[in-house]
PDB file of N, CA and C in Angstrom:
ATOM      1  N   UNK A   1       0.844  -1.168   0.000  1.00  0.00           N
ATOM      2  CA  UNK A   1       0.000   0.000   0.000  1.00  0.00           C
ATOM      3  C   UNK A   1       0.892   1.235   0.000  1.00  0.00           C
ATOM      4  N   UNK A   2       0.928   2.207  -0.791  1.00  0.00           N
ATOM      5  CA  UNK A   2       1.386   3.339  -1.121  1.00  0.00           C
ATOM      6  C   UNK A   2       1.185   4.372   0.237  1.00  0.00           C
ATOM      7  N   UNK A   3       1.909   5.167   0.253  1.00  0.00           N
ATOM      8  CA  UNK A   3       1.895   6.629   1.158  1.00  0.00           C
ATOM      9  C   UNK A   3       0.463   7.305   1.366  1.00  0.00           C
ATOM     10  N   UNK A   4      -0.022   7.106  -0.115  1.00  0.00           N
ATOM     11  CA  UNK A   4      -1.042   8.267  -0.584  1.00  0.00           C
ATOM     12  C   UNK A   4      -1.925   7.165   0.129  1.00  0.00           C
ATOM     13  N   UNK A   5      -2.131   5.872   0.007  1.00  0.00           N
ATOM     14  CA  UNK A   5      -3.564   5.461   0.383  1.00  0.00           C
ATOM     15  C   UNK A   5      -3.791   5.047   1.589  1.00  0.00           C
ATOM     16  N   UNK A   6      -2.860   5.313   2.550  1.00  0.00           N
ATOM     17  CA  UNK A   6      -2.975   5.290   3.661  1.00  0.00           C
ATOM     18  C   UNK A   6      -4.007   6.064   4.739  1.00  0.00           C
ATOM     19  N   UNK A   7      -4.914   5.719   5.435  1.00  0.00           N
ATOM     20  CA  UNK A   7      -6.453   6.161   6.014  1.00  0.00           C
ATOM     21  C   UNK A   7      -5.482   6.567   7.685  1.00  0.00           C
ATOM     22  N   UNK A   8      -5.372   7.522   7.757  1.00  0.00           N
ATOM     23  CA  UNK A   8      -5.754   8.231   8.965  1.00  0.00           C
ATOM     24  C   UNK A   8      -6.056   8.621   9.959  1.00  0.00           C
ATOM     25  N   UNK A   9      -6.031   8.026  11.543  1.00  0.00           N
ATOM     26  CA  UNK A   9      -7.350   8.357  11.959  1.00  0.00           C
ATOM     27  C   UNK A   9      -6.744   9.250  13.844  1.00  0.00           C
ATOM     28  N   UNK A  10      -7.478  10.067  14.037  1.00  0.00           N
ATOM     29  CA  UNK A  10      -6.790  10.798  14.939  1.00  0.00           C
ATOM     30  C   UNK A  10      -7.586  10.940  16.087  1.00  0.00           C
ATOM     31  N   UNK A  11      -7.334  10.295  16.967  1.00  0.00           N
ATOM     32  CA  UNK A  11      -7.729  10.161  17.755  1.00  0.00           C
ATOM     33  C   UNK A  11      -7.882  11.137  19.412  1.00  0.00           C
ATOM     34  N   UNK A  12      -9.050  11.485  19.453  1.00  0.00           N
ATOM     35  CA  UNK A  12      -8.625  13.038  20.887  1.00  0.00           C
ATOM     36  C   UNK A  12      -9.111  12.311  21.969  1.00  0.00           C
ATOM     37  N   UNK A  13      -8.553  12.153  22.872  1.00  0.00           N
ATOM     38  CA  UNK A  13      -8.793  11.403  24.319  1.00  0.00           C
ATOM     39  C   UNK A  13      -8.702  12.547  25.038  1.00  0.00           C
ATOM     40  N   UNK A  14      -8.191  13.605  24.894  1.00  0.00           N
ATOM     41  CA  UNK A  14      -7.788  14.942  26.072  1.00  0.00           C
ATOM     42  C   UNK A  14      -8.603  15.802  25.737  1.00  0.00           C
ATOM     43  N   UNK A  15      -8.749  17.150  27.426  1.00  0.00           N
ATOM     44  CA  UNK A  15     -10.306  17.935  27.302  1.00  0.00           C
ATOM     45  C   UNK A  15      -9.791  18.721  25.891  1.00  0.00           C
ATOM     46  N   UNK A  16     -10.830  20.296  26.324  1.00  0.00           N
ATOM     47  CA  UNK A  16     -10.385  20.697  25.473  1.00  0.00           C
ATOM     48  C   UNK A  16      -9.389  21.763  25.541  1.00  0.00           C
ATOM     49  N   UNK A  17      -9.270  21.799  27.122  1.00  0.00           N
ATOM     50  CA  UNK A  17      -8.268  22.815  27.878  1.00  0.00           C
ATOM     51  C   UNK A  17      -6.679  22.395  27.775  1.00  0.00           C
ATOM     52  N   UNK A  18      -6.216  22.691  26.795  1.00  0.00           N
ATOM     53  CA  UNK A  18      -4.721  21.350  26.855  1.00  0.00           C
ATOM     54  C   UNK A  18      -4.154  21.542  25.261  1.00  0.00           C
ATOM     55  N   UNK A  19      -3.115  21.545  25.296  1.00  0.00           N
ATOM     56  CA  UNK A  19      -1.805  21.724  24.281  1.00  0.00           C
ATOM     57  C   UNK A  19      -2.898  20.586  23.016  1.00  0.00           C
ATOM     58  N   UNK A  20      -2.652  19.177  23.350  1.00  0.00           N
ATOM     59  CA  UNK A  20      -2.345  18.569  22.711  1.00  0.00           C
ATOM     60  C   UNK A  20      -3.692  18.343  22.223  1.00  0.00           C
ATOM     61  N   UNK A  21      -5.072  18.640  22.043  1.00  0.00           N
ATOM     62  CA  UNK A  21      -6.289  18.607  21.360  1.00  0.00           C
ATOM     63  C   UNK A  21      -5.894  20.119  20.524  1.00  0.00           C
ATOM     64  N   UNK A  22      -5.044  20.744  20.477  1.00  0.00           N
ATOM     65  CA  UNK A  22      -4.901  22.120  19.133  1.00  0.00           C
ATOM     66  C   UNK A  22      -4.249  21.182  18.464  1.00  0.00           C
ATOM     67  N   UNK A  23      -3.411  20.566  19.131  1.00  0.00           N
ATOM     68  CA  UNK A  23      -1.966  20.199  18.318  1.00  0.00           C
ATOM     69  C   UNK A  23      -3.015  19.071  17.063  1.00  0.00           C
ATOM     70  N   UNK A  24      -3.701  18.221  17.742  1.00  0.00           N
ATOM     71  CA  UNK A  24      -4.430  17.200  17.374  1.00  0.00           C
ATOM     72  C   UNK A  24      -5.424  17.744  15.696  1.00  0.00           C
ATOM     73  N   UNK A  25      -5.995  18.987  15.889  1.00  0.00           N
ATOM     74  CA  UNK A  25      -6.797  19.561  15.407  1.00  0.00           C
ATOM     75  C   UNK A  25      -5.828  19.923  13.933  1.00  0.00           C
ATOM     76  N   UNK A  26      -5.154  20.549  14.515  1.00  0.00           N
ATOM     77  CA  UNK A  26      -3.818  21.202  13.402  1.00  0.00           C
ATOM     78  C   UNK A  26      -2.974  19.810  12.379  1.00  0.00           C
ATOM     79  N   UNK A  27      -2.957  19.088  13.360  1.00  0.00           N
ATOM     80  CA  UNK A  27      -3.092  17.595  12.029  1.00  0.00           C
ATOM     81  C   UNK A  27      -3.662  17.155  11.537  1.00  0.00           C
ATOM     82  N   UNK A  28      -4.873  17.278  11.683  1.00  0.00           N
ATOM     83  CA  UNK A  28      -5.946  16.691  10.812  1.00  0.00           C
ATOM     84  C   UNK A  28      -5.989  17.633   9.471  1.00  0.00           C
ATOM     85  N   UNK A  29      -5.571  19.216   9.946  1.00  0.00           N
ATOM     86  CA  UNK A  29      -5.523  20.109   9.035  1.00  0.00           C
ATOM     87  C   UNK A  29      -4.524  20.191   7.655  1.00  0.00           C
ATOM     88  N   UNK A  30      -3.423  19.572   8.743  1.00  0.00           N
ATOM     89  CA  UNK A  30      -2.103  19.031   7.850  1.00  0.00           C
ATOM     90  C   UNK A  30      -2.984  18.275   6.632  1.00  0.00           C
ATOM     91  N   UNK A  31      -2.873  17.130   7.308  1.00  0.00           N
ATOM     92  CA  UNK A  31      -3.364  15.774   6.702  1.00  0.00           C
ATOM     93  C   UNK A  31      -4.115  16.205   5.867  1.00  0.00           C
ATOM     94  N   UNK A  32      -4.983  16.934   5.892  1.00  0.00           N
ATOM     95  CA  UNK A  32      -6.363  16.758   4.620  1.00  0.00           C
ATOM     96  C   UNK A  32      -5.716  18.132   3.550  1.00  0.00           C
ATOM     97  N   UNK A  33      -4.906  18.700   3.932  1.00  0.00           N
ATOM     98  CA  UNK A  33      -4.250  19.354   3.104  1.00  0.00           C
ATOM     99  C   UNK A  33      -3.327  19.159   1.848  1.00  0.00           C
ATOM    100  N   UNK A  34      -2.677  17.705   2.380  1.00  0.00           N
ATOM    101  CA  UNK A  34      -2.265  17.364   1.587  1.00  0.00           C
ATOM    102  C   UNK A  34      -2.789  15.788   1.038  1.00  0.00           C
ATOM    103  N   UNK A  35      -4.750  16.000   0.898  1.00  0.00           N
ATOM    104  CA  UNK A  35      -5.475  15.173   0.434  1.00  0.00           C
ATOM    105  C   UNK A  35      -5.476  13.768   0.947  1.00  0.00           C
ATOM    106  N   UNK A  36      -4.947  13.878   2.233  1.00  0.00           N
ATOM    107  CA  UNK A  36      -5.192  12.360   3.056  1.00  0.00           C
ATOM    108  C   UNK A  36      -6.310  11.924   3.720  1.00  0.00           C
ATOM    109  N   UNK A  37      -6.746  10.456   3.727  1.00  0.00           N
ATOM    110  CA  UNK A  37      -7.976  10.118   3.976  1.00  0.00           C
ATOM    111  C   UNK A  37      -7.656  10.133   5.263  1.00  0.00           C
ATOM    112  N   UNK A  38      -8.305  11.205   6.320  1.00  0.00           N
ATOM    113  CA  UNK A  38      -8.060  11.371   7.448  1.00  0.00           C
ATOM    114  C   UNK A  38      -9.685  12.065   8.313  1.00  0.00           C
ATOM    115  N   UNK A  39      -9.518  10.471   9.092  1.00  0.00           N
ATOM    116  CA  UNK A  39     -10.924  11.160  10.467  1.00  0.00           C
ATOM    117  C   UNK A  39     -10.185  11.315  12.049  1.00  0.00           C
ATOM    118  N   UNK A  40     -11.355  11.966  12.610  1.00  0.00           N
ATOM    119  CA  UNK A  40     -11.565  12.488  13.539  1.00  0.00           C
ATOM    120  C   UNK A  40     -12.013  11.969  14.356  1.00  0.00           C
ATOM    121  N   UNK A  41     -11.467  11.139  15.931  1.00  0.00           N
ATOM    122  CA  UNK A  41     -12.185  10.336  16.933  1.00  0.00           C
ATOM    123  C   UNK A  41     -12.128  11.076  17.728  1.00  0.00           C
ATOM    124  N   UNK A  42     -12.951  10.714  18.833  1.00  0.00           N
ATOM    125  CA  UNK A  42     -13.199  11.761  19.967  1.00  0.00           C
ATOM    126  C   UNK A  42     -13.974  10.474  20.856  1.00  0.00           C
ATOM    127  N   UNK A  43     -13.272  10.617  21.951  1.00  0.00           N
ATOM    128  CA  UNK A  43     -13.103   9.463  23.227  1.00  0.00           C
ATOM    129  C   UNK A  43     -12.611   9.884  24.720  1.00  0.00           C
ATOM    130  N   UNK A  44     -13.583   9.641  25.519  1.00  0.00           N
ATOM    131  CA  UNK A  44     -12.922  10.151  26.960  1.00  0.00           C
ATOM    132  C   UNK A  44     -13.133  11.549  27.117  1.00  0.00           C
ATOM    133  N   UNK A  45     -12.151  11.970  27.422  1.00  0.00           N
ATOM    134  CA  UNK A  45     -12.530  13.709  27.632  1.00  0.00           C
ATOM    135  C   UNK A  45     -12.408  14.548  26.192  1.00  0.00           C
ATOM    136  N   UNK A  46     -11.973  13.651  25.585  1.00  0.00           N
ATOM    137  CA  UNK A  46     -12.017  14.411  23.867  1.00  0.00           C
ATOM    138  C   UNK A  46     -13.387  14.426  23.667  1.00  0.00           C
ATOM    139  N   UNK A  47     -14.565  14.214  23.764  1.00  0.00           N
ATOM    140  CA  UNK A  47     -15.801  14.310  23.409  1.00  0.00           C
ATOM    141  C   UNK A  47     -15.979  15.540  23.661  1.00  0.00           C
ATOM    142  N   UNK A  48     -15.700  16.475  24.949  1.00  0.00           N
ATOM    143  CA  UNK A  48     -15.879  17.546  24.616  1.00  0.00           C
ATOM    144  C   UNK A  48     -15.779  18.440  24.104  1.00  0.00           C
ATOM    145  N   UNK A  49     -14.202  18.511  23.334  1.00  0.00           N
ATOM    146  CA  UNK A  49     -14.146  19.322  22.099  1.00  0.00           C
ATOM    147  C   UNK A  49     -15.032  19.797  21.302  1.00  0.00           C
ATOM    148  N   UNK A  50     -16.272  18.796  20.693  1.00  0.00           N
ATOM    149  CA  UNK A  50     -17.185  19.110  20.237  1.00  0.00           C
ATOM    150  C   UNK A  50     -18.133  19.453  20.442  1.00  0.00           C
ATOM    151  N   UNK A  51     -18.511  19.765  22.156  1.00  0.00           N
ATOM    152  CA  UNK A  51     -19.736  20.201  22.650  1.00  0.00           C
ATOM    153  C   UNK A  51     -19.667  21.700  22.121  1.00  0.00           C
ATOM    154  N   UNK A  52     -21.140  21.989  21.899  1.00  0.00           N
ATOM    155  CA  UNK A  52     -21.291  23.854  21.785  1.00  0.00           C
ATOM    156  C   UNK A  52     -21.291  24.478  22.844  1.00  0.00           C
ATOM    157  N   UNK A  53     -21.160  25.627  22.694  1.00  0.00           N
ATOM    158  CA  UNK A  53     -21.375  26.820  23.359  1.00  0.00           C
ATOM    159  C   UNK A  53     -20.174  26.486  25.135  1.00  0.00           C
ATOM    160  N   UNK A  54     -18.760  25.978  24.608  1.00  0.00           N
ATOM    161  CA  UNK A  54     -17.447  26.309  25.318  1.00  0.00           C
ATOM    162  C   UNK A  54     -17.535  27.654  25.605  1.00  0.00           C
ATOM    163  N   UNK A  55     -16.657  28.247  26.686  1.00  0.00           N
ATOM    164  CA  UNK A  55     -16.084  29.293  27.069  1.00  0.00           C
ATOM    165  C   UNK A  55     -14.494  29.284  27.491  1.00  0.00           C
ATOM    166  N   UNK A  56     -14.049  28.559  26.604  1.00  0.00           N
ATOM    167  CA  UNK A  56     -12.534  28.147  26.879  1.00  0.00           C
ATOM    168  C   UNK A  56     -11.714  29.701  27.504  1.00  0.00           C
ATOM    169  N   UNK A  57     -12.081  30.731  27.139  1.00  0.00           N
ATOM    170  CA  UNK A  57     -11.819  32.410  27.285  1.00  0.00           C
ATOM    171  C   UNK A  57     -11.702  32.223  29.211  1.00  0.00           C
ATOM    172  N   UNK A  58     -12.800  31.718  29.996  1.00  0.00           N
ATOM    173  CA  UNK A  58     -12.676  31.496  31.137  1.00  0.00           C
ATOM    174  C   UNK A  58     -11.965  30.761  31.824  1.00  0.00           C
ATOM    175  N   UNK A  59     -11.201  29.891  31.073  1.00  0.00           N
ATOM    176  CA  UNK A  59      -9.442  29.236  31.832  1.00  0.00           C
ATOM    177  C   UNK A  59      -8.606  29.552  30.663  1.00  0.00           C
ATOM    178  N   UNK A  60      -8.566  30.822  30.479  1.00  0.00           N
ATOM    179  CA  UNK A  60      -7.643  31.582  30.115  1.00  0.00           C
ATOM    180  C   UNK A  60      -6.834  30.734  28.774  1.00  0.00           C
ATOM    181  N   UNK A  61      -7.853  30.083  27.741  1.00  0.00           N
ATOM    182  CA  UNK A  61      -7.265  29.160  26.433  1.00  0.00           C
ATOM    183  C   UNK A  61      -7.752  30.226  25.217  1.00  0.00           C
ATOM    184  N   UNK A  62      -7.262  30.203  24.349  1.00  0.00           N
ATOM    185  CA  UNK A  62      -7.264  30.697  22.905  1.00  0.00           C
ATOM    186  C   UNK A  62      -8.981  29.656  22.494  1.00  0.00           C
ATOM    187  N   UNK A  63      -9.553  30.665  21.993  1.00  0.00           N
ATOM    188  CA  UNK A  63     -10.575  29.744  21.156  1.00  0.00           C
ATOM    189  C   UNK A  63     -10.477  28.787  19.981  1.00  0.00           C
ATOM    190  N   UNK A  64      -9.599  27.923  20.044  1.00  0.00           N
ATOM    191  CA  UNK A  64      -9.211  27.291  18.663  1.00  0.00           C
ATOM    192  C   UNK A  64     -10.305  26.654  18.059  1.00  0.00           C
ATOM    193  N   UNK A  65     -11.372  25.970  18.942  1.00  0.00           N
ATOM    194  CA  UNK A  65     -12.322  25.041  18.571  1.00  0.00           C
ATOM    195  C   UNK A  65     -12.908  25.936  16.983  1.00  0.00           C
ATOM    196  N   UNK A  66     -13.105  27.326  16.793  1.00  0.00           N
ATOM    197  CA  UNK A  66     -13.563  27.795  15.873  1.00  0.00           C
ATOM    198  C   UNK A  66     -13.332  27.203  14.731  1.00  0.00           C
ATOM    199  N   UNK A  67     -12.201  26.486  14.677  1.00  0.00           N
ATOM    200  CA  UNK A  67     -11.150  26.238  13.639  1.00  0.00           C
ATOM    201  C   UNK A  67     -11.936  25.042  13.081  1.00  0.00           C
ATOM    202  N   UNK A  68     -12.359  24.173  13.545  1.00  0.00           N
ATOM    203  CA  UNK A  68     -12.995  22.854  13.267  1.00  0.00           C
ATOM    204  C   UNK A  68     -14.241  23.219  12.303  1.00  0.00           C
ATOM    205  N   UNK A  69     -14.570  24.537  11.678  1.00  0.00           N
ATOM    206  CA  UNK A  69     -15.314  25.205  10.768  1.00  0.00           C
ATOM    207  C   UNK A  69     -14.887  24.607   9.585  1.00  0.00           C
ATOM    208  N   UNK A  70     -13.208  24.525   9.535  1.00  0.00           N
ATOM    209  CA  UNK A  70     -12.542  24.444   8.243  1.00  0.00           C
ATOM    210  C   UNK A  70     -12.426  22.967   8.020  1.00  0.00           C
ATOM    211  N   UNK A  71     -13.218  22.279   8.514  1.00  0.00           N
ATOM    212  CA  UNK A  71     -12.759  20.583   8.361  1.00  0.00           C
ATOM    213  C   UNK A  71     -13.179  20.772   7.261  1.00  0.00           C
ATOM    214  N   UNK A  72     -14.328  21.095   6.581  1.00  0.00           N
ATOM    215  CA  UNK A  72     -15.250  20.584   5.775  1.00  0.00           C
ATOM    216  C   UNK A  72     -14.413  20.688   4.440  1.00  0.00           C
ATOM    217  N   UNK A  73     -13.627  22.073   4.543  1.00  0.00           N
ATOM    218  CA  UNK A  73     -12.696  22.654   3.130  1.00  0.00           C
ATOM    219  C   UNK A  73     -11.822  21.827   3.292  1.00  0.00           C
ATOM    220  N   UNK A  74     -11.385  21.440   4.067  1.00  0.00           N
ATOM    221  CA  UNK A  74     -10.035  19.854   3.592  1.00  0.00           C
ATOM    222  C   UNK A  74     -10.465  18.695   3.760  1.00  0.00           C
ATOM    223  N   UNK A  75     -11.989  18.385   3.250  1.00  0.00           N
ATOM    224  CA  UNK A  75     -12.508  16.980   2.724  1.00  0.00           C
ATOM    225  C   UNK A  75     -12.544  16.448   4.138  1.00  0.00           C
ATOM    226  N   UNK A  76     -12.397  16.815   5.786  1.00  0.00           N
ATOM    227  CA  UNK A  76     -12.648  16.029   6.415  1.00  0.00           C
ATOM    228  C   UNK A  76     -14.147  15.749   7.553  1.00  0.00           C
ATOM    229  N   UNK A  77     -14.902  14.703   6.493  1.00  0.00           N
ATOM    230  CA  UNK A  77     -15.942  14.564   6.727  1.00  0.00           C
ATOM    231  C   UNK A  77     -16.769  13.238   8.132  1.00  0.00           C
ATOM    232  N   UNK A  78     -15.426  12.676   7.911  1.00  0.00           N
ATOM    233  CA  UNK A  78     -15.556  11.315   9.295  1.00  0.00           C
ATOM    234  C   UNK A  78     -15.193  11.339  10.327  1.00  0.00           C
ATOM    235  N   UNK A  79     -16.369  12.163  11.047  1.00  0.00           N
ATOM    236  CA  UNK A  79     -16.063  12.674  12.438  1.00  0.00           C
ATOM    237  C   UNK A  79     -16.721  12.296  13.278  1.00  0.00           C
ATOM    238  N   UNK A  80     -15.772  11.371  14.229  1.00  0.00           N
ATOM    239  CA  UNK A  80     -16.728   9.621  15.145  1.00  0.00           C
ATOM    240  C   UNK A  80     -16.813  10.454  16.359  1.00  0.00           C
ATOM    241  N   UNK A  81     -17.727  10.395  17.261  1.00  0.00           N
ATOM    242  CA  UNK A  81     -17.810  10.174  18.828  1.00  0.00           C
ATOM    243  C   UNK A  81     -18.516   9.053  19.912  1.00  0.00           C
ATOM    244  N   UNK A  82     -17.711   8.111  20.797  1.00  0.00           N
ATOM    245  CA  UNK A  82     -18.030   7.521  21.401  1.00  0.00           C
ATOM    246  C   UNK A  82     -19.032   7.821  22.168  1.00  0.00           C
ATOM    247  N   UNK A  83     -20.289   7.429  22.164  1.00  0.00           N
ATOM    248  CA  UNK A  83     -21.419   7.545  22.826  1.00  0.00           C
ATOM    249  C   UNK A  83     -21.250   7.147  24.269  1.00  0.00           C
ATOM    250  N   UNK A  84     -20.432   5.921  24.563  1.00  0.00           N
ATOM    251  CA  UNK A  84     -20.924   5.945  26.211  1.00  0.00           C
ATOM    252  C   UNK A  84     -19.814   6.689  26.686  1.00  0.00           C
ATOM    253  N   UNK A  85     -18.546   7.543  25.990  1.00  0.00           N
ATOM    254  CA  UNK A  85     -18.012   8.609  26.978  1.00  0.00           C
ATOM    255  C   UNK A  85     -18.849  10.117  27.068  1.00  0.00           C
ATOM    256  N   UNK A  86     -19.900   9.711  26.036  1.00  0.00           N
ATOM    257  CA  UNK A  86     -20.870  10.828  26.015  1.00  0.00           C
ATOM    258  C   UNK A  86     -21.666  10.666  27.579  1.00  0.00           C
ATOM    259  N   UNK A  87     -22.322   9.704  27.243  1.00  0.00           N
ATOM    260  CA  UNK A  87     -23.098   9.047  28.744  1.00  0.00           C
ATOM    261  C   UNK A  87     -22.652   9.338  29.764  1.00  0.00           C
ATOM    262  N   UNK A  88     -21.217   9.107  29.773  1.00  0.00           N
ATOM    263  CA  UNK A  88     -20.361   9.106  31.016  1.00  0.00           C
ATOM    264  C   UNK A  88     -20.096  10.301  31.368  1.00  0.00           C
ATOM    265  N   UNK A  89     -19.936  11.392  30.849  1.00  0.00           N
ATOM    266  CA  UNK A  89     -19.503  12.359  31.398  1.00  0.00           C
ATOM    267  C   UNK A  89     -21.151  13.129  31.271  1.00  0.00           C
ATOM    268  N   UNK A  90     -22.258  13.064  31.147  1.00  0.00           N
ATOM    269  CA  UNK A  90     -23.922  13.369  30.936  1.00  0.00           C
ATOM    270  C   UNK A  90     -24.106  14.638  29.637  1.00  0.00           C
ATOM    271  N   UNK A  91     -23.332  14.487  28.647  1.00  0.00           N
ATOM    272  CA  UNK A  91     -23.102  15.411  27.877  1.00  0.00           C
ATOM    273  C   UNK A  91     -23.932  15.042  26.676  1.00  0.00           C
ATOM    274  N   UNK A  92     -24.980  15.876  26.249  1.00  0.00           N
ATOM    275  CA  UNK A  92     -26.000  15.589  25.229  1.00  0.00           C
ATOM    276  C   UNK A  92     -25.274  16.073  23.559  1.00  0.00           C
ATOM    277  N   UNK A  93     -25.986  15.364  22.512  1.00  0.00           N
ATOM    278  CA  UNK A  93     -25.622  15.401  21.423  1.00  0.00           C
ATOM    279  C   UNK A  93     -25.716  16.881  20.637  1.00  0.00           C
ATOM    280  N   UNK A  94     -25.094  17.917  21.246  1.00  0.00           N
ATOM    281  CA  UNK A  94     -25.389  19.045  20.633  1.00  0.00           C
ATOM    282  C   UNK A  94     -24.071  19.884  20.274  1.00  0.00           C
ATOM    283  N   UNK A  95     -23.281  19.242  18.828  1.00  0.00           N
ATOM    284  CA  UNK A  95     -22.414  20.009  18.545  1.00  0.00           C
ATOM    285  C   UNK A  95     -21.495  20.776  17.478  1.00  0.00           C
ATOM    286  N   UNK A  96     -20.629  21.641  17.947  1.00  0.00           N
ATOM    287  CA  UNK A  96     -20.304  22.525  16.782  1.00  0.00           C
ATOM    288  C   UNK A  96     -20.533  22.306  15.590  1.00  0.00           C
ATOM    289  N   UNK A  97     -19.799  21.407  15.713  1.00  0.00           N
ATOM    290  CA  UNK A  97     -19.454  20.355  13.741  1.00  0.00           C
ATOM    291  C   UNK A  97     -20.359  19.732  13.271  1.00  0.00           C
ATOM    292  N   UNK A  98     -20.990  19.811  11.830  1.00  0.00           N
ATOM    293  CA  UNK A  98     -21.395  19.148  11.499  1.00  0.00           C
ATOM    294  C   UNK A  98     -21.545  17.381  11.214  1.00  0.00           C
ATOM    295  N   UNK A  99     -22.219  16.608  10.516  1.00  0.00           N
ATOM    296  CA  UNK A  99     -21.489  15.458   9.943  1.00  0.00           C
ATOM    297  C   UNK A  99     -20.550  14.358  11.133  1.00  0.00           C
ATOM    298  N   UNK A 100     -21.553  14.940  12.461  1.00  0.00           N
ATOM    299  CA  UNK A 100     -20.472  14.225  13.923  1.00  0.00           C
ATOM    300  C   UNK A 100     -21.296  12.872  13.541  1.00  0.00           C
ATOM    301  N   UNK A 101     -20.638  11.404  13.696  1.00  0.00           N
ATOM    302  CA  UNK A 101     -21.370   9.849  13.825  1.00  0.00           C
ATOM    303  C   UNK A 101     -21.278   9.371  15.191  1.00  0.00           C
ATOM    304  N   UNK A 102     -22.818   9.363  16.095  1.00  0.00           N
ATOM    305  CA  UNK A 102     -22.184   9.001  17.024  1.00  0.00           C
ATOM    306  C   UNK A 102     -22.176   7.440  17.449  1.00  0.00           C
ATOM    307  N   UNK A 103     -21.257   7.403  17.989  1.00  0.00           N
ATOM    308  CA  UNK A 103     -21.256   5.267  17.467  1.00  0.00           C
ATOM    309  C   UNK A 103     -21.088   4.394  19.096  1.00  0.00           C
ATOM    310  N   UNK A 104     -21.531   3.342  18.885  1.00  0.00           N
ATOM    311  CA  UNK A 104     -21.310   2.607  20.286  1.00  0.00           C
ATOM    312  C   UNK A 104     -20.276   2.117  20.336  1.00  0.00           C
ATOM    313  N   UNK A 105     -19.633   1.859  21.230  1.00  0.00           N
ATOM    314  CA  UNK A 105     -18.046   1.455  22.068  1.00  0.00           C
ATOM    315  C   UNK A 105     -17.440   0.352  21.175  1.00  0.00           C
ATOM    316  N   UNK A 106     -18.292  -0.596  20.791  1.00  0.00           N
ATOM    317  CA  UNK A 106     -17.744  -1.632  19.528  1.00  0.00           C
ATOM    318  C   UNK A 106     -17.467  -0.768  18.105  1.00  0.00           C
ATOM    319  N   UNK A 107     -18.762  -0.593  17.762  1.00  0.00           N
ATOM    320  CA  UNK A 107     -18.472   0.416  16.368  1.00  0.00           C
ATOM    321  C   UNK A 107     -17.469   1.467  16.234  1.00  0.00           C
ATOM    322  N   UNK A 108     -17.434   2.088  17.135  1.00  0.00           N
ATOM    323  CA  UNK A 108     -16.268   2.941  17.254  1.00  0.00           C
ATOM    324  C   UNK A 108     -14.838   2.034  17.534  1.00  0.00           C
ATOM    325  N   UNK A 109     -14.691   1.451  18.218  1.00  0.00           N
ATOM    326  CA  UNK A 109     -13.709   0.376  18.329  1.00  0.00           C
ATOM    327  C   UNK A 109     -13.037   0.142  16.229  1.00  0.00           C
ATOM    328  N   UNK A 110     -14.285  -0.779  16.098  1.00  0.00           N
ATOM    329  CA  UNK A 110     -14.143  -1.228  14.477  1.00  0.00           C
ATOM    330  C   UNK A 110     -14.014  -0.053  13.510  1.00  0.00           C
ATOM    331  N   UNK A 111     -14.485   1.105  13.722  1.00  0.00           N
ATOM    332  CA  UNK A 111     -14.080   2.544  12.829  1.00  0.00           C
ATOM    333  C   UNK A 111     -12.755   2.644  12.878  1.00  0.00           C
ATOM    334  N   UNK A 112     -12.242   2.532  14.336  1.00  0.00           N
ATOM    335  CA  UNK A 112     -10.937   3.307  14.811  1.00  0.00           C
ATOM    336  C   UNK A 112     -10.114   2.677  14.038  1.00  0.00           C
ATOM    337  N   UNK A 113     -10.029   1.274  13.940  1.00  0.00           N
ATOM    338  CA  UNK A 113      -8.885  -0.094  13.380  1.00  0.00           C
ATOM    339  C   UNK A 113      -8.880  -0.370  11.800  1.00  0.00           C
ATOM    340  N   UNK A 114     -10.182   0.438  11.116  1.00  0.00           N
ATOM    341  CA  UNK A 114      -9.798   0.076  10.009  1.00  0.00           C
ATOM    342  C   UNK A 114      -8.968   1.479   8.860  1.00  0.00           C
ATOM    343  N   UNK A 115      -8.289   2.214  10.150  1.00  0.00           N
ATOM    344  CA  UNK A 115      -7.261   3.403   9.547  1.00  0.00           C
ATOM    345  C   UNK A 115      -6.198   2.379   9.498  1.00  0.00           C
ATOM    346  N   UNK A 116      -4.761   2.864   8.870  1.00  0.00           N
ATOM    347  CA  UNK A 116      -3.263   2.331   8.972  1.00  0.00           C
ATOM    348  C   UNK A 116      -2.651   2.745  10.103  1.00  0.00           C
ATOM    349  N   UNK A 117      -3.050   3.941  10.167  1.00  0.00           N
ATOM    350  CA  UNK A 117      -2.066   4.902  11.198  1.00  0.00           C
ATOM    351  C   UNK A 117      -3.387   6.095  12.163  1.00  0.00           C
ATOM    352  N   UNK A 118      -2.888   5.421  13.055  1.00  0.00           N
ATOM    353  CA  UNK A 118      -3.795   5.946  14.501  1.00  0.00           C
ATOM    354  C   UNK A 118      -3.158   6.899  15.173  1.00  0.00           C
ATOM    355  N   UNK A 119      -2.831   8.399  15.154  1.00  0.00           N
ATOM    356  CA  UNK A 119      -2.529   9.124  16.225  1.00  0.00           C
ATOM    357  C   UNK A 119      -2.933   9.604  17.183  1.00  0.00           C
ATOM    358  N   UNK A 120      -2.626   9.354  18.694  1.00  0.00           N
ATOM    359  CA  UNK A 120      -3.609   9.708  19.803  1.00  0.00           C
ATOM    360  C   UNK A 120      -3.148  11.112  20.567  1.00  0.00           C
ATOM    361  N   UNK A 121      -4.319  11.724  20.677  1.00  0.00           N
ATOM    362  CA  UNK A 121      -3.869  13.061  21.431  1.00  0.00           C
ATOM    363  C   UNK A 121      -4.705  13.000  22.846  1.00  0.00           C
TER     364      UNK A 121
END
């Protein structure tokens, strides 16, 4: 299998208060920039990234989440969230991004594994 056809998949386990969910965000940006089949997981405290109406401004973070506007212009359309870390933390399905799948703990499991290359933030 070639460079180019290699699938993607990036995985956010961390809130959204934290280095490494920008850093996370900013690769996916990479990636689809230079036309890679690349999604978006969100697991654990990464689920919240995508909740609406953050005030990240109140622990003193840069608003980056805005940025996740631009998935759509670099083709990245497969954007998973684990439902029972939804459950778990009592956080309802209401968020920024469009095109979010939200999947059960197996399905998401089987989404995650059929990328080549898994990066976890």
């Amino acid at each position: 299998m070639s460079e180019s056809c290699k699938k993607i998949a990036i995985l956010n386990a961390s809130s959204t208060i934290n280095q490494a969910s920008k850093e996370a965000l900013d690769a996916a940006l990479i990636y689809g920039s230079y036309e890679q089949s690349t999604s978006l997981f969100f697991q654990g405290e990464g689920v919240r990234q995508l909740i609406s109406h953050q005030q990240l401004e109140t622990v003193h973070v840069k608003d980056y989440l805005k940025t996740m506007a631009a998935l759509e212009f670099y083709d990245i359309d497969n954007i998973y969230v684990c439902k029972a870390s939804m459950i778990e933390r009592g956080l309802v399905e209401d968020f920024h991004v469009d095109n979010v799948q939200v999947l059960s703990s197996d399905d998401f499991s089987d989404k995650l594994h059929q990328h080549n290359v898994i990066l976890r933030f």
